[in-house]
C-alpha atoms as a PDB file:
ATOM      1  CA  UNK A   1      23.789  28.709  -8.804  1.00  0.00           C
ATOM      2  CA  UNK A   2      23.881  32.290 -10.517  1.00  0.00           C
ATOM      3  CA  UNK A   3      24.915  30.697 -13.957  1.00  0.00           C
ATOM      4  CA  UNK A   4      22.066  27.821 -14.930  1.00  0.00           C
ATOM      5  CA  UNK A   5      21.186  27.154 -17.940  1.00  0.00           C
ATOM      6  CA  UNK A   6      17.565  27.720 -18.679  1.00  0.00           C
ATOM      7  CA  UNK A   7      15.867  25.182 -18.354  1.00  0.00           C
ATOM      8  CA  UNK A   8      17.864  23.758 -15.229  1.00  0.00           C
ATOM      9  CA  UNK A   9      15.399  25.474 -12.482  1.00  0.00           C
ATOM     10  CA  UNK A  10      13.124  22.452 -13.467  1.00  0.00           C
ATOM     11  CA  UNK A  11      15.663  20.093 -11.869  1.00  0.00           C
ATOM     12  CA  UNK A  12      15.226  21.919  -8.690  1.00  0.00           C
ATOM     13  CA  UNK A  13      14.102  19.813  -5.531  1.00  0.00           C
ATOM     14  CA  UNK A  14      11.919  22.288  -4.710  1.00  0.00           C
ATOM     15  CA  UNK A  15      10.124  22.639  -8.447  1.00  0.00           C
ATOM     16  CA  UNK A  16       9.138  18.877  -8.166  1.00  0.00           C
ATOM     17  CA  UNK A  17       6.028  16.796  -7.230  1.00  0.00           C
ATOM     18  CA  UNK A  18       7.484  13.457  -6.850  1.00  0.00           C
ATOM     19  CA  UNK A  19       9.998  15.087  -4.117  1.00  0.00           C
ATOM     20  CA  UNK A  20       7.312  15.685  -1.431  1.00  0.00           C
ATOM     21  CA  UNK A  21       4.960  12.507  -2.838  1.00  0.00           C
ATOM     22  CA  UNK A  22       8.277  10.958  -1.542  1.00  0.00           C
ATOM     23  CA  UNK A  23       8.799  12.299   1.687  1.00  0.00           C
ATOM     24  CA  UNK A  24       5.348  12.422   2.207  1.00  0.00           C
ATOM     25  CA  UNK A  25       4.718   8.504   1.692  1.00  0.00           C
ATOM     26  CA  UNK A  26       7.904   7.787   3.695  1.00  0.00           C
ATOM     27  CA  UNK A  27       6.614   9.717   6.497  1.00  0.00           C
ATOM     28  CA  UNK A  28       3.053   8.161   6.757  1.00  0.00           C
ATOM     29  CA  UNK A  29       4.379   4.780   6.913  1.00  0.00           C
ATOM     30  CA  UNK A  30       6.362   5.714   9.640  1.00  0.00           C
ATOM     31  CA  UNK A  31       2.924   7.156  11.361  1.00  0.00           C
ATOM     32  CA  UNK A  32       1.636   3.909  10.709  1.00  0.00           C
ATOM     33  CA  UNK A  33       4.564   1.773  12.344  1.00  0.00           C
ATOM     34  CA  UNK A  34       3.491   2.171  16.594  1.00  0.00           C
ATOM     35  CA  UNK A  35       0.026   1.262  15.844  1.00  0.00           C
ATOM     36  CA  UNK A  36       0.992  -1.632  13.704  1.00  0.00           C
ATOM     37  CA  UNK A  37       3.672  -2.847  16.081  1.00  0.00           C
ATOM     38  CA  UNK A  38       0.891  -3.609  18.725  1.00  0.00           C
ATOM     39  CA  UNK A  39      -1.070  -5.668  15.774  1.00  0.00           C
ATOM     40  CA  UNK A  40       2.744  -7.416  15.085  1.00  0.00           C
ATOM     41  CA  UNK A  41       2.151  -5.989  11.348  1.00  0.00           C
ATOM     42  CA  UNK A  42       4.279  -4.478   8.962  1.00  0.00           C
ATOM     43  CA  UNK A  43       2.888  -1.971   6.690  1.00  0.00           C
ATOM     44  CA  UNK A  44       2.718  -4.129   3.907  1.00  0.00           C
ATOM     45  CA  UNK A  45       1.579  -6.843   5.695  1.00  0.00           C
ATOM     46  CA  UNK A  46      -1.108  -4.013   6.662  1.00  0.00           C
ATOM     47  CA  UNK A  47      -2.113  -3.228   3.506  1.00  0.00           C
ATOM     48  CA  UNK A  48      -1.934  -7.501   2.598  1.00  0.00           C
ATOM     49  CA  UNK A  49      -4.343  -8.296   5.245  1.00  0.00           C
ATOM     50  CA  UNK A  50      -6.684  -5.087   4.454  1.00  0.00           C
ATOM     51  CA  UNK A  51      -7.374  -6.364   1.105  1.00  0.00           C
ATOM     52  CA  UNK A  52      -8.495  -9.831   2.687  1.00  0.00           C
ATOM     53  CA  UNK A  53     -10.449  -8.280   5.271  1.00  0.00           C
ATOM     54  CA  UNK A  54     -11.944  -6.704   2.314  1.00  0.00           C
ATOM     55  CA  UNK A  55     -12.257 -10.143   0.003  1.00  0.00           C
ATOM     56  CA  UNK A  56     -11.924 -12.859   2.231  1.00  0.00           C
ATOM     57  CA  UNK A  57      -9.999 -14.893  -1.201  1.00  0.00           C
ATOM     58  CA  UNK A  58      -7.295 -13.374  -3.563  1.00  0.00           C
ATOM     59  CA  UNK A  59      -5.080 -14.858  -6.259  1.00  0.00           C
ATOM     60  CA  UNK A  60      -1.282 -14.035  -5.692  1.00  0.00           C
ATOM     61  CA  UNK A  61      -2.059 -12.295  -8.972  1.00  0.00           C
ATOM     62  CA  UNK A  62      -4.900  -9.739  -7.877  1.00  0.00           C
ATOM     63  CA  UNK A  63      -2.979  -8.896  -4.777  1.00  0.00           C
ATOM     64  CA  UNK A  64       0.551  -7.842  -6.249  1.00  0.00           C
ATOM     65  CA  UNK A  65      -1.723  -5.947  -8.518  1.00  0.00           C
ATOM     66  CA  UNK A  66      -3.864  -4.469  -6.204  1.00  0.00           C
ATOM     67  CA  UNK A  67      -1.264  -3.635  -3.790  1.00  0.00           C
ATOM     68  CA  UNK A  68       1.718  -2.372  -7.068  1.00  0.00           C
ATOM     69  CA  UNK A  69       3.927  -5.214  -5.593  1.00  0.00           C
ATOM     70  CA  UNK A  70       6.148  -7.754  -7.654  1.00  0.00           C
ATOM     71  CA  UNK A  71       6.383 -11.106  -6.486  1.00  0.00           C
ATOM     72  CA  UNK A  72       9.838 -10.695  -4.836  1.00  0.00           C
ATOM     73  CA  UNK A  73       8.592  -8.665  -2.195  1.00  0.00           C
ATOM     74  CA  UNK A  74       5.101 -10.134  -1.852  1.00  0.00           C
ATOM     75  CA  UNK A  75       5.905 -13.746  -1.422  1.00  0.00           C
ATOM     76  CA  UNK A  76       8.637 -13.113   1.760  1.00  0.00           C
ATOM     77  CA  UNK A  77       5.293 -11.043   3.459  1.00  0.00           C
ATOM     78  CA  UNK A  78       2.869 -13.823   2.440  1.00  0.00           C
ATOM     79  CA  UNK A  79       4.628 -16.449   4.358  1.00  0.00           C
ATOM     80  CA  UNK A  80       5.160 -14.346   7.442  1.00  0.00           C
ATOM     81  CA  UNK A  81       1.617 -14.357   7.780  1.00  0.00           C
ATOM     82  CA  UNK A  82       0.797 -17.561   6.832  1.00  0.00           C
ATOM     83  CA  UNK A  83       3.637 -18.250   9.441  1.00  0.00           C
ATOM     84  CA  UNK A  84       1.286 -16.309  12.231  1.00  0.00           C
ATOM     85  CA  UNK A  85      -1.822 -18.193  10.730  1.00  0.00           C
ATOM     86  CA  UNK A  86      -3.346 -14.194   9.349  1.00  0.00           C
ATOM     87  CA  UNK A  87      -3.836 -16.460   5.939  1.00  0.00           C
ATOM     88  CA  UNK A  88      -3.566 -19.821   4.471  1.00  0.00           C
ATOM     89  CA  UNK A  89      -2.143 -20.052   0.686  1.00  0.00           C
ATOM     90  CA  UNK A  90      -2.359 -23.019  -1.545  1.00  0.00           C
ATOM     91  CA  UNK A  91      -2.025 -23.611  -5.157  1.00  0.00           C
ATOM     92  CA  UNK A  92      -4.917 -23.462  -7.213  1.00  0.00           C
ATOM     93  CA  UNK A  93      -6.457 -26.137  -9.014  1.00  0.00           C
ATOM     94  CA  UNK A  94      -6.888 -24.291 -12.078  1.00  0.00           C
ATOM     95  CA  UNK A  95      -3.308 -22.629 -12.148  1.00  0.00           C
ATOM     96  CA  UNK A  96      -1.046 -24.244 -10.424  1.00  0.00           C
ATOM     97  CA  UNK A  97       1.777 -21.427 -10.909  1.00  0.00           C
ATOM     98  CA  UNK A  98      -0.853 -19.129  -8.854  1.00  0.00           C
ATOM     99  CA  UNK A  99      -1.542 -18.956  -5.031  1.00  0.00           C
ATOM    100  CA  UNK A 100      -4.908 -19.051  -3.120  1.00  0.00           C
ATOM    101  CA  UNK A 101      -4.678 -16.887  -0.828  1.00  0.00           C
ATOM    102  CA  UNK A 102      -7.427 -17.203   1.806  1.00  0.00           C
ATOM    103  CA  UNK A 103      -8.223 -15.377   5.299  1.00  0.00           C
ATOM    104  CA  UNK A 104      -8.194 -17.164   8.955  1.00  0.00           C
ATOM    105  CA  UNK A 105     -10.374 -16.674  11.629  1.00  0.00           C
ATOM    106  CA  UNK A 106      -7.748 -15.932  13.188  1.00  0.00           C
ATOM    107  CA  UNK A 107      -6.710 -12.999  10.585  1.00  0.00           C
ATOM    108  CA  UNK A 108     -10.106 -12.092  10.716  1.00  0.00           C
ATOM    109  CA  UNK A 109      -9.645 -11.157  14.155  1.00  0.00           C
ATOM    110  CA  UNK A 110      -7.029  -8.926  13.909  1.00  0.00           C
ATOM    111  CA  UNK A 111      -9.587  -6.963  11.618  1.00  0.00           C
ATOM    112  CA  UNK A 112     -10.998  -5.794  14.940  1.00  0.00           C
ATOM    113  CA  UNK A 113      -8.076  -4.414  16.537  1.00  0.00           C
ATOM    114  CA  UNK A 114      -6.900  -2.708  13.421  1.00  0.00           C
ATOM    115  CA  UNK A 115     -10.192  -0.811  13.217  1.00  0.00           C
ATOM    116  CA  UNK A 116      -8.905   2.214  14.703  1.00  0.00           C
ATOM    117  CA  UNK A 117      -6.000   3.184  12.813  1.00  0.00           C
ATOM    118  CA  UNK A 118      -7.166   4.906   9.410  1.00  0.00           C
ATOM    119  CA  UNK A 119      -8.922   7.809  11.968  1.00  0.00           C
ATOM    120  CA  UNK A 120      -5.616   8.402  13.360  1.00  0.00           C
ATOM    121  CA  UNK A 121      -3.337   8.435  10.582  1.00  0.00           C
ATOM    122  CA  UNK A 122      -6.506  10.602   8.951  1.00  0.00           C
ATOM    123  CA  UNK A 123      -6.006  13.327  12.205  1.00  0.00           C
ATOM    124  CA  UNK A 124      -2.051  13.086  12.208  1.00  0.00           C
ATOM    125  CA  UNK A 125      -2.066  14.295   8.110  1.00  0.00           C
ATOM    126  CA  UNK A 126      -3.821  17.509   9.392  1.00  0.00           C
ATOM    127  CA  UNK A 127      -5.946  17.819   6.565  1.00  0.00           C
ATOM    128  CA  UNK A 128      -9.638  18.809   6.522  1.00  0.00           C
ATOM    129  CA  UNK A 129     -12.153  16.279   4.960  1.00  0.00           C
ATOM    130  CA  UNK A 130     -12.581  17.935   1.991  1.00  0.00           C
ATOM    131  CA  UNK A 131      -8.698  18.372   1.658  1.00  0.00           C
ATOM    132  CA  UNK A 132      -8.230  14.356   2.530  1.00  0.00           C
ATOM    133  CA  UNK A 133     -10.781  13.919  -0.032  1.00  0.00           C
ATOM    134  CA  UNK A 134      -8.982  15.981  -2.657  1.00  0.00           C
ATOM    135  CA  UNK A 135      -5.502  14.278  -1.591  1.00  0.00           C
ATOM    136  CA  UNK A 136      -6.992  11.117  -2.018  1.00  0.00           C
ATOM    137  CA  UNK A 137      -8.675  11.617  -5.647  1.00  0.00           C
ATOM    138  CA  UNK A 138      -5.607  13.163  -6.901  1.00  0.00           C
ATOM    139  CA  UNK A 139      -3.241  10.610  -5.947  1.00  0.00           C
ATOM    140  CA  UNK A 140      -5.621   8.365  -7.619  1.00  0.00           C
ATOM    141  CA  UNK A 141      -6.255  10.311 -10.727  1.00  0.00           C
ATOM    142  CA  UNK A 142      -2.207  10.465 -11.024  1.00  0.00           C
ATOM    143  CA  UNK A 143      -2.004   6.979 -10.523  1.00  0.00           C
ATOM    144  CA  UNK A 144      -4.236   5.788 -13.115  1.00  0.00           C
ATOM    145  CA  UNK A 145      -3.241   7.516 -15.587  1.00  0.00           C
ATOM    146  CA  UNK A 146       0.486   7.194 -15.418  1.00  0.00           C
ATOM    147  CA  UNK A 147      -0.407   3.160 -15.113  1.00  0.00           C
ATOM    148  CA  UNK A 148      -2.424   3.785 -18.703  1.00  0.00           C
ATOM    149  CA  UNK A 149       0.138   5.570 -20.340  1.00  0.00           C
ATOM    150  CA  UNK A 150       2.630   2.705 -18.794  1.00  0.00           C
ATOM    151  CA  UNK A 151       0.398   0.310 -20.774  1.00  0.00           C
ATOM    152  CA  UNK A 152      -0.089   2.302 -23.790  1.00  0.00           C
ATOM    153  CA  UNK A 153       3.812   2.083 -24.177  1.00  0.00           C
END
């Protein structure tokens, strides 16, 4: 439009970051989906099971936090791979209102055959290492502090 009001070219698609952090995120899961499909995995069943390959144990707790999930969408994804015996939950003794979560052999296995996929989403982002590196601290550095300044408030 010829006649905005200053001011109004910051509510431009084009003029913001979250636009293309959007698009961008959409568009990696979807590189993600034919290589999970042959594991059975959804991505955030994925990105579950990575951080028990990584720990082995987890508290319902840690892993919504870890993983920026609520409980609604967590526990539906939990029981589809306790369903496929990837992980067994039970209560914990010391808090009942939490879940266990613990790794299978069985999920540990599927470890193996996952190995391959960060190199290949890493080559389909056609980014250089030292631009993946700079993606990847920036993201982070944006995420942390928008999470403090969510706690400060």
């Amino acid at each position: 439009m010829s006649d905005e009001k200053p001011g109004y070219e910051k509510l431009r698609l084009q003029n913001q970051v979250c636009f293309p952090l959007y698009a961008c995120s959409k568009e990696l899961v979807r590189q993600y989906t034919p290589y999970l499909r042959e594991l059975g995995l959804t991505y955030t069943q994925y990105i579950v099971m990575m951080v028990l390959w990584e720990r082995e144990s987890v508290s319902s707790r840690e892993l919504a936090e870890c993983l920026h999930l609520d409980y609604g969408t967590l526990t539906p994804v939990l029981k589809k791979l306790a369903g496929a015996g990837y992980l067994i939950r039970e209560r914990s003794a010391e808090d009942e209102r939490l879940l266990k979560l613990s790794l299978t052999e069985k999920g540990g296995g599927l470890r193996d055959k996952a190995v391959d996929i960060p190199p290949k989403i890493a080559e389909c982002m056609g980014l250089s290492a030292e631009e993946f590196g700079m993606l990847y601290e920036l993201t982070y550095k944006a995420l942390k502090h928008m999470e403090e300044d969510n706690d400060n408030r």
